[in-house]
Protein backbone atom coordinates (compact mmCIF):
# COMPACT_ATOMS: atom_id res chain seq x y z
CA UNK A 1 0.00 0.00 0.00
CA UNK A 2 1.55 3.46 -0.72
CA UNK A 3 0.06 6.93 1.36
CA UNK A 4 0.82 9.90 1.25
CA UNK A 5 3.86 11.05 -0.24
CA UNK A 6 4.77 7.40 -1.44
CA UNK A 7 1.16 7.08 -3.49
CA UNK A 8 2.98 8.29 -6.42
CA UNK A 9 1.24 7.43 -9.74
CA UNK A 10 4.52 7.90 -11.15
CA UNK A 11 4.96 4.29 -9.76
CA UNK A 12 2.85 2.64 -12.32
CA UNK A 13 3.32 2.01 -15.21
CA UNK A 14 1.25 4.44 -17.53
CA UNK A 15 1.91 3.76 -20.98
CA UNK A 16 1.44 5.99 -24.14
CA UNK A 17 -0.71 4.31 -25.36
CA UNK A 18 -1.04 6.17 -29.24
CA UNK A 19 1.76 7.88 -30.73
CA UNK A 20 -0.14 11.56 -30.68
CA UNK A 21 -2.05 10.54 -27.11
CA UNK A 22 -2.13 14.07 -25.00
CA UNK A 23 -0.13 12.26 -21.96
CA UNK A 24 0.23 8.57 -20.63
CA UNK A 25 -2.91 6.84 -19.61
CA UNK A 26 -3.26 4.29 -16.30
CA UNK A 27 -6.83 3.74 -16.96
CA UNK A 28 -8.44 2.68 -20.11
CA UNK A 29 -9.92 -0.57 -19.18
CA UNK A 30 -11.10 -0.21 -15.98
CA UNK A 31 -14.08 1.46 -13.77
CA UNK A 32 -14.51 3.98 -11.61
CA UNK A 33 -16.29 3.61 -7.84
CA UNK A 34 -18.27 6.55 -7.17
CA UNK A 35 -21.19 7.01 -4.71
CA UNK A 36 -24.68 9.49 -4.96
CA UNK A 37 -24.40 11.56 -1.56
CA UNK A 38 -28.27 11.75 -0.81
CA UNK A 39 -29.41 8.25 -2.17
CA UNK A 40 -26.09 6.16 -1.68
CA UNK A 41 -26.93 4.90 -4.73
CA UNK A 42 -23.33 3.20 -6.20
CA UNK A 43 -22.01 4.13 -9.64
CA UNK A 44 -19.36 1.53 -12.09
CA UNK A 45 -18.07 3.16 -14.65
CA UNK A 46 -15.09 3.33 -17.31
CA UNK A 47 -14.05 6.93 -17.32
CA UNK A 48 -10.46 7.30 -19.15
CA UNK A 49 -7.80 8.90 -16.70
CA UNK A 50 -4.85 10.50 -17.78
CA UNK A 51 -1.96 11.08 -15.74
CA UNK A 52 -1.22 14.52 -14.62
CA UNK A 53 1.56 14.56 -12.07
CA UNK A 54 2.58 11.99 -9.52
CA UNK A 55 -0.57 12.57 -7.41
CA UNK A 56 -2.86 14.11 -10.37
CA UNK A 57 -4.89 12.45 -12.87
CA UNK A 58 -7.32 14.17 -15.51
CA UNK A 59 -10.27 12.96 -17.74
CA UNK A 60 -13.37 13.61 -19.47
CA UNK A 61 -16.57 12.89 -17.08
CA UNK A 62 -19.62 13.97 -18.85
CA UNK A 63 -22.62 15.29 -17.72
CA UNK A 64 -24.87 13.08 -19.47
CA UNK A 65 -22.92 9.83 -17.52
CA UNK A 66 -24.21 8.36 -14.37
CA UNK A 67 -20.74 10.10 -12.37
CA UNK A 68 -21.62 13.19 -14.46
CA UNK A 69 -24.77 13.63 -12.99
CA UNK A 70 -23.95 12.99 -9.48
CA UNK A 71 -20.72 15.34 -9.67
CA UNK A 72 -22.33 18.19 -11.85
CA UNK A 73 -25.25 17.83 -10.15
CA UNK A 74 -24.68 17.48 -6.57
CA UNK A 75 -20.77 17.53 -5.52
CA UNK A 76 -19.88 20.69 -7.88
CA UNK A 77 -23.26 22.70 -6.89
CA UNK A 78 -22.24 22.24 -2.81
CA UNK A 79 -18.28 22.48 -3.56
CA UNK A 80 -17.89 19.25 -2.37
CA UNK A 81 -14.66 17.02 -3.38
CA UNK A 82 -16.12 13.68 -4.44
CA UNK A 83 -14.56 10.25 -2.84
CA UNK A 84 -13.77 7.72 -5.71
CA UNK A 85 -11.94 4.49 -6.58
CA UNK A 86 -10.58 3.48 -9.66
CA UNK A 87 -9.94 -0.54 -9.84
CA UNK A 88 -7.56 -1.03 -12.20
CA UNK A 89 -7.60 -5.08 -13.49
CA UNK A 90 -10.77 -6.18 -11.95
CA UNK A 91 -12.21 -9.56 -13.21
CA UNK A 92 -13.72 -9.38 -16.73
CA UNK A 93 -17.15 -9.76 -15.57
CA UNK A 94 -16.85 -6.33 -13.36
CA UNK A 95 -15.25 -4.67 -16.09
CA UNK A 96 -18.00 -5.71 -18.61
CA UNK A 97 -20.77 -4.74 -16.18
CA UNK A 98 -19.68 -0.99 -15.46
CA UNK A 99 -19.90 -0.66 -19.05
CA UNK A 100 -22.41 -1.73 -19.46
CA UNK A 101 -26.00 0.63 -19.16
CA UNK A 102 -27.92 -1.14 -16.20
CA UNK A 103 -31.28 -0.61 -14.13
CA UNK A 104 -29.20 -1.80 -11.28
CA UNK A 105 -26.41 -1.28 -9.39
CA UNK A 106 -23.84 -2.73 -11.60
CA UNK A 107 -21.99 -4.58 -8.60
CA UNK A 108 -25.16 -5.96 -8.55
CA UNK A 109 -25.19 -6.55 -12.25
CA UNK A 110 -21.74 -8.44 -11.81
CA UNK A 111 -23.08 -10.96 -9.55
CA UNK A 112 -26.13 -11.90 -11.17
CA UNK A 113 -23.87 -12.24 -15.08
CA UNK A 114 -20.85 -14.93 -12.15
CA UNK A 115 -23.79 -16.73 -10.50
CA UNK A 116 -22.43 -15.38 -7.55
CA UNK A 117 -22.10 -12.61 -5.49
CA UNK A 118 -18.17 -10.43 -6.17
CA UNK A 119 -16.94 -9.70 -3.20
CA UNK A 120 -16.19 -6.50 -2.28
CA UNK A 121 -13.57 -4.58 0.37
CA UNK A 122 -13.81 -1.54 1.80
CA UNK A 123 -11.42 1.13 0.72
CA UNK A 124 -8.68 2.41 3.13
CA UNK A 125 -9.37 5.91 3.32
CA UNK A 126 -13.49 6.32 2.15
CA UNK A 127 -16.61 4.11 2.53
CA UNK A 128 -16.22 2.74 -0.87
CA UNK A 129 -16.48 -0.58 -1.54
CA UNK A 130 -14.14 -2.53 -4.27
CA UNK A 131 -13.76 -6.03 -5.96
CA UNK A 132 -11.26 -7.94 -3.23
CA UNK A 133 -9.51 -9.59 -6.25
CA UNK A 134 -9.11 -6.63 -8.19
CA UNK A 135 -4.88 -6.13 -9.39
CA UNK A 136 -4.46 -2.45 -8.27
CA UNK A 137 -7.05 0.20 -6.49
CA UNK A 138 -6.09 3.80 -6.62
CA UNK A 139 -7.95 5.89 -4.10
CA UNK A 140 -8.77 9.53 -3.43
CA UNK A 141 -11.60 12.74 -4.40
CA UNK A 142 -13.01 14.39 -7.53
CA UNK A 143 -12.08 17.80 -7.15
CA UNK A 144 -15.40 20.41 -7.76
CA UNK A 145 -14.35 23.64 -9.71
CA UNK A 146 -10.81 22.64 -10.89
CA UNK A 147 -10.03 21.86 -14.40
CA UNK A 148 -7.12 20.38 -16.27
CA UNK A 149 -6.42 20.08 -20.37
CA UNK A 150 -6.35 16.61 -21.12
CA UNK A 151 -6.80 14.66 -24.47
CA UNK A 152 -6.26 13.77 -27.29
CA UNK A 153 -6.69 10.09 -26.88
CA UNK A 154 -7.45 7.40 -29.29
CA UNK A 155 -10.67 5.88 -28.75
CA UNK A 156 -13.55 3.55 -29.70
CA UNK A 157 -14.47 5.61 -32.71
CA UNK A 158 -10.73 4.39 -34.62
CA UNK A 159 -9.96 8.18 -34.18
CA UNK A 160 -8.19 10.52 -31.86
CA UNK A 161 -11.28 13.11 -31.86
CA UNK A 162 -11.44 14.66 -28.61
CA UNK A 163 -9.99 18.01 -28.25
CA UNK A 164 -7.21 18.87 -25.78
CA UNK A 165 -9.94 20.94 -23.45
CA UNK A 166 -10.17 21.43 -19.54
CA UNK A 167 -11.84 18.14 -17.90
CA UNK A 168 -12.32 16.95 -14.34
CA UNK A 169 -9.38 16.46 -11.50
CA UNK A 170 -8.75 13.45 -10.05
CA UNK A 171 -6.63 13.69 -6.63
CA UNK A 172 -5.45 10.69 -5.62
CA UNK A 173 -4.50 9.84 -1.47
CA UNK A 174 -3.90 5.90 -1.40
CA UNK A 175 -3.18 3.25 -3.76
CA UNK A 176 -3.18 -0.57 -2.70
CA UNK A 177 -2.19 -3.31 -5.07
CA UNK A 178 -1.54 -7.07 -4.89
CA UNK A 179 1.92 -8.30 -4.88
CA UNK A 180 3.48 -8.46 -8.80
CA UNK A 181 0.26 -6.64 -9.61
CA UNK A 182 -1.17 -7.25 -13.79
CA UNK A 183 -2.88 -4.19 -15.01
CA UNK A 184 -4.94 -4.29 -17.82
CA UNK A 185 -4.98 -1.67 -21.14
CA UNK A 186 -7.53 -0.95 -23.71
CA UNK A 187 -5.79 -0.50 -27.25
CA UNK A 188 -8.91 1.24 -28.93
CA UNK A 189 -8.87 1.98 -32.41
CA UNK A 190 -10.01 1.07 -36.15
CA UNK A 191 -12.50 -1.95 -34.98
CA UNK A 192 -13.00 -4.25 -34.00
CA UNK A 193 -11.98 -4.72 -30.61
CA UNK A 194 -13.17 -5.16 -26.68
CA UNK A 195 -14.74 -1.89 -26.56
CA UNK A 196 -16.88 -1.81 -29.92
CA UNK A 197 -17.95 -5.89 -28.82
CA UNK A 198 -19.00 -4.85 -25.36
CA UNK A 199 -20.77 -2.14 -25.98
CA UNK A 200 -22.53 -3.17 -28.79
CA UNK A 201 -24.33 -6.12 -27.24
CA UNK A 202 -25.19 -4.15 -24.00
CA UNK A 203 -26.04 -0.91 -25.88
CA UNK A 204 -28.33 -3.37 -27.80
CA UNK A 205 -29.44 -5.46 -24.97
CA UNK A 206 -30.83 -2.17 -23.29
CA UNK A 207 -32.92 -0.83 -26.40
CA UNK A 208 -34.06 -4.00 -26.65
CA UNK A 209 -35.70 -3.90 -23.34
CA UNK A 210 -37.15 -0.42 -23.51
CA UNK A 211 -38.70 -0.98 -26.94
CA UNK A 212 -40.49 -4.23 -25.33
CA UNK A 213 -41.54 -1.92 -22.55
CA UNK A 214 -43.21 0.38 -24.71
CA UNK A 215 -44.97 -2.74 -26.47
CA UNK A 216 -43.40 -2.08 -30.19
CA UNK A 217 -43.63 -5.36 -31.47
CA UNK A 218 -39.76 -5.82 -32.20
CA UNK A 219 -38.12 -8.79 -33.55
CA UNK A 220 -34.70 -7.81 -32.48
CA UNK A 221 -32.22 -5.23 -31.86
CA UNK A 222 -28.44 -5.13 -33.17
CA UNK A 223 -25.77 -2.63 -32.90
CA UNK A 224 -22.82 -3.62 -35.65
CA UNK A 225 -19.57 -3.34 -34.05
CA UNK A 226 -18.16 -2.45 -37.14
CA UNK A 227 -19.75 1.15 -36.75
CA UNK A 228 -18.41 1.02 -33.50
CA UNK A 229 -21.90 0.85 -32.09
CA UNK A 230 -23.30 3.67 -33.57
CA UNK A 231 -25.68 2.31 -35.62
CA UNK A 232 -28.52 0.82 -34.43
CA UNK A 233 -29.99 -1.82 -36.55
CA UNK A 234 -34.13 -2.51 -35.23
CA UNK A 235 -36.19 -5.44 -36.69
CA UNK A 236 -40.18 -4.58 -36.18
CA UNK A 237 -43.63 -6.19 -37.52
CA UNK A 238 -44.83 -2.79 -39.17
CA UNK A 239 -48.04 -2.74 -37.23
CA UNK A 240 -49.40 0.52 -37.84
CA UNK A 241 -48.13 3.66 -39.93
CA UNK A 242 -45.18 5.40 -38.06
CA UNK A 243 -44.23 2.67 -36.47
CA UNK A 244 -39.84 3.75 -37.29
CA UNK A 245 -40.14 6.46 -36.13
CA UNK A 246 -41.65 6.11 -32.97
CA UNK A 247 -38.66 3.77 -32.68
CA UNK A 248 -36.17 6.17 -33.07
CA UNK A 249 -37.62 8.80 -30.77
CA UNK A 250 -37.70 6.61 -28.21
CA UNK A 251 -34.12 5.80 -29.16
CA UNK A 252 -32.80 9.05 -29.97
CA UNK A 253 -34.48 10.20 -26.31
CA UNK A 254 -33.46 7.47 -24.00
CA UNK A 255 -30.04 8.22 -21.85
CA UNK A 256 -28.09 5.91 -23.86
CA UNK A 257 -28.51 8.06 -27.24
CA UNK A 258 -25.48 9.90 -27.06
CA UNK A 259 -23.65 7.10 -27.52
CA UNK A 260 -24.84 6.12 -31.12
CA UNK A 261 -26.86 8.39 -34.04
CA UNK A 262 -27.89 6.08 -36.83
CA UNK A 263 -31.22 3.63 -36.30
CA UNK A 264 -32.31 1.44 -39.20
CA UNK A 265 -35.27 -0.12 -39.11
CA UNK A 266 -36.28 -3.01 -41.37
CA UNK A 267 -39.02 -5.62 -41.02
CA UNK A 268 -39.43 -9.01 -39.53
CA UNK A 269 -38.25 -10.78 -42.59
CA UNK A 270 -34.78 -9.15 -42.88
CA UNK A 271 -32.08 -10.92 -40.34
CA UNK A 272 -30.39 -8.24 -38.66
CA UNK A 273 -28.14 -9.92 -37.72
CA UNK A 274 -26.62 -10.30 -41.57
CA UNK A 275 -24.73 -7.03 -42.87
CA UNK A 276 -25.26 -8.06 -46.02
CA UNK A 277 -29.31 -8.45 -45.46
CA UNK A 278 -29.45 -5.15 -43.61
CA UNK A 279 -27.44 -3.19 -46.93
CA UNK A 280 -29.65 -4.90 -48.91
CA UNK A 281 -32.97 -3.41 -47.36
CA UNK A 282 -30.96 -0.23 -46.76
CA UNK A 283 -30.67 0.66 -50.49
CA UNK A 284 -33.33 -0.75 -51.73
CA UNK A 285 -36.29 0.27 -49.13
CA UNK A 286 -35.28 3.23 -47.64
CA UNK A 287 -36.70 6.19 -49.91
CA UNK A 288 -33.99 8.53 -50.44
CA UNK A 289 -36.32 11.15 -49.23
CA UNK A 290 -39.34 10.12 -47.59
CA UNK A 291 -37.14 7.27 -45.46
CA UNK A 292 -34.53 9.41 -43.98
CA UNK A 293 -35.18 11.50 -41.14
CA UNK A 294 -33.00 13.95 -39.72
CA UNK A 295 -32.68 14.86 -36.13
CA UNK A 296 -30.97 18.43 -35.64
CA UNK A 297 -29.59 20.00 -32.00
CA UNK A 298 -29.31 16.00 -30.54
CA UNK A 299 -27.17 14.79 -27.43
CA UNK A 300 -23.79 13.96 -28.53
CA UNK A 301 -20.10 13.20 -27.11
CA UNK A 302 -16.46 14.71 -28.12
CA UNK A 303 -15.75 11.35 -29.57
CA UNK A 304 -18.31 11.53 -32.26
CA UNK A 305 -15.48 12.24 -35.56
CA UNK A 306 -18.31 13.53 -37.72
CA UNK A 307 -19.10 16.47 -35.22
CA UNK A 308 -17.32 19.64 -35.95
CA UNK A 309 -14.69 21.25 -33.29
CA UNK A 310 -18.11 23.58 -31.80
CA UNK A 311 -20.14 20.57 -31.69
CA UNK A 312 -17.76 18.57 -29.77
CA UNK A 313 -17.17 21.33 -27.41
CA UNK A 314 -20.42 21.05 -26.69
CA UNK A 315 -21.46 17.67 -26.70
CA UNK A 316 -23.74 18.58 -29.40
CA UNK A 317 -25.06 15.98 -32.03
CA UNK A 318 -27.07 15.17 -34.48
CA UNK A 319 -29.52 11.38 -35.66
CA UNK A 320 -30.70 9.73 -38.60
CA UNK A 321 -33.61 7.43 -38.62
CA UNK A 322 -33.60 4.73 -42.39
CA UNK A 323 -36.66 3.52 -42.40
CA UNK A 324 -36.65 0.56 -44.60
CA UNK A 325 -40.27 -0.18 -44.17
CA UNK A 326 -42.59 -0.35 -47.14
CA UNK A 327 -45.83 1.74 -46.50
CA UNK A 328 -48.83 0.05 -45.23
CA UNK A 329 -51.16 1.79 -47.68
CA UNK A 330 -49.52 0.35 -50.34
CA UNK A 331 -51.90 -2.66 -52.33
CA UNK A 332 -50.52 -6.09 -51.65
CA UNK A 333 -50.47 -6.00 -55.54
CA UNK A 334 -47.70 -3.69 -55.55
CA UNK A 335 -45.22 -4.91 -52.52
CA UNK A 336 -41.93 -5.78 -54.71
CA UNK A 337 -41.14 -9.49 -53.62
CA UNK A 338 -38.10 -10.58 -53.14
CA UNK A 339 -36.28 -12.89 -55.14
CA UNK A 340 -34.78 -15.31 -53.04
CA UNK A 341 -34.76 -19.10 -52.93
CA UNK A 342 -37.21 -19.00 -49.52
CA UNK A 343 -39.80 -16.40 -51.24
CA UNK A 344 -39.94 -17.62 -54.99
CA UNK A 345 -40.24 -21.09 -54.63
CA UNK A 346 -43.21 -23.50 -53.06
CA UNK A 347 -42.29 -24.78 -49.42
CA UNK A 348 -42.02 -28.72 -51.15
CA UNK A 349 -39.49 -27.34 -53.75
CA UNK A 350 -37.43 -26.26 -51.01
CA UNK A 351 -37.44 -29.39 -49.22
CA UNK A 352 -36.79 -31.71 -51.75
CA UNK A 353 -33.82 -29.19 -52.81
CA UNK A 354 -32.49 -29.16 -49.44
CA UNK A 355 -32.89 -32.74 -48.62
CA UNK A 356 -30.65 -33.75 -51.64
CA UNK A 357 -28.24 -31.07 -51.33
CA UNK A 358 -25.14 -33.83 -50.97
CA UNK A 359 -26.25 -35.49 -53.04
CA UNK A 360 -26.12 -32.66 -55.90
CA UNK A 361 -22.20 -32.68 -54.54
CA UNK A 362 -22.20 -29.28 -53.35
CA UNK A 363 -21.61 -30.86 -49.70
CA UNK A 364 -23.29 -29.50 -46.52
């Protein structure tokens, strides 16, 4: 354990990640332990920290976040330095669950994804709790009113967006670590890596949920990792007229939207799971005018590459909703049908055809 003048973050080993980064980085696969002071209410969550000085470390904590709102909201408002712990190589299933956008507490979250509870320690010098087994814990407070440049960093996008600007302080008291300690670092760039996966299938796992809550009669939800989760790919029975776009509003107005600005949505038949099914209904469903919405003055992050240098000064944004549903007024008569072994042929055709595949010698 090193205090006081010996917690030195000049000790660890913070590598430069990118050639261009704005400094070295200790934590880019990691989370952050953070705590509401009225409801007690526990935050996870992976907040890039860049190191400062031996005792200083700086990063971009935004509003929008769950440890935005509780800072902005409630620390910074009272002047109030913020207790937090940052748990540096913590078992995968931790990591993945502070990423992750959960109802619950995400230690909770953890347990329930292990089939068992993760047991936690209290920190040395706040009432923060930590995972036991994590590698190395690095303790202090979130300082209200005090800014420091940080960035540029290269992230999930596959670019170094971000500009160098004035983010939040990180003062750190005490850091503990087990003996020959691992600690873990996030390579982001071009996809697709650990980042793009994870949050792609949470992301996705989340909209899925509060579509089903609203009762849209959804066949699935995808986010491709290949557009490093930023587009949103929504399969729907097109029940009624407007059906896409109430979709994407209550998409584009949910607290995860900042992270993403592109929802497609095709029908039940179309596997969205299948890039090349989804291009397919993308350009040749989606009317060029009618089927593209735009959403001006949206929620966005620094990250996003297509926002200009205001924009991403102001985590500003914009959407797009493809609807690549055919309109229900439209006569059965006149519904193009695809042409496609499953739709052009009788169900017996099929069969037989499949059935004597091997024997055709084109092999399973």
């Amino acid at each position: 354990m090193l205090t006081g003048d010996d917690a030195n973050l000049l000790h660890l080993p913070g590598p430069m990640v990118h050639d261009g980064d704005g400094g070295r980085y200790l934590a880019t696969w990691h989370f952050v332990v953070s705590k509401d002071p009225d409801t007690q209410a526990i935050n996870w969550g992976m907040y890039r920290m860049m190191v400062f000085d031996e005792k200083t470390m700086v990063g971009p904590v935004l509003p929008f976040s769950d440890m935005g709102k509780m800072f902005y909201g409630k620390y910074v408002p009272r002047n109030e330095p913020m207790p937090f712990a940052a748990v540096l190589s913590a078992d995968p299933i931790s990591s993945l669950a502070a990423c992750a956008p959960s109802p619950i507490p995400e230690d909770q979250l953890a347990g329930m994804l292990r089939g068992e509870p993760v047991e936690l320690v209290k920190c040395e010098t706040c009432d923060l709790y930590v995972p036991a087994h994590s590698e190395i814990i690095i303790e202090g407070e979130v300082i209200p009113n005090v800014m420091i440049e940080e960035a540029p960093f290269g992230e999930y996008t596959g670019y170094r967006t971000s500009p160098r600007e004035k983010r939040t302080v990180y003062r750190v008291k005490t850091i503990t670590y087990r003996n020959d300690p691992i600690m873990m670092v996030s390579n982001m760039g071009v996809p697709t890596d650990e980042g793009q996966l994870l949050r792609s299938f949470s992301l996705g796992l989340e909209m899925h949920k509060l579509l089903e809550s609203q009762g849209i009669p959804i066949t699935g939800v995808y986010m491709l990792p290949e557009s490093t989760h930023h587009l949103v790919v929504v399969g729907v029975k097109p029940a009624y007229t407007g059906i896409a776009s109430q979709i994407a509003n209550l998409i584009f107005g949910s607290k995860l939207s900042p992270w993403f600005h592109m929802v497609v949505v095709v029908d039940e038949k179309t596997d969205i799971y299948s890039k090349d099914e989804v291009i397919h209904a993308l350009s040749t469903k989606c009317h060029p005018v009618r089927g593209i919405h735009k959403y001006d003055n949206q929620v966005g992050t620094p990250l996003n590459p297509y926002a200009s240098p205001a924009e991403r000064r102001m985590s500003q944004g914009a959407k797009v909703l493809f609807d690549c549903l055919f309109p229900l007024d439209w006569p059965a008569s006149d519904l193009p049908l695809k042409v496609a072994f499953s739709t052009n042929y009788p169900q017996h055709i099929q069969e037989k055809v499949l059935s004597n595949w091997e024997n055709y010698g084109y092999g399973q």
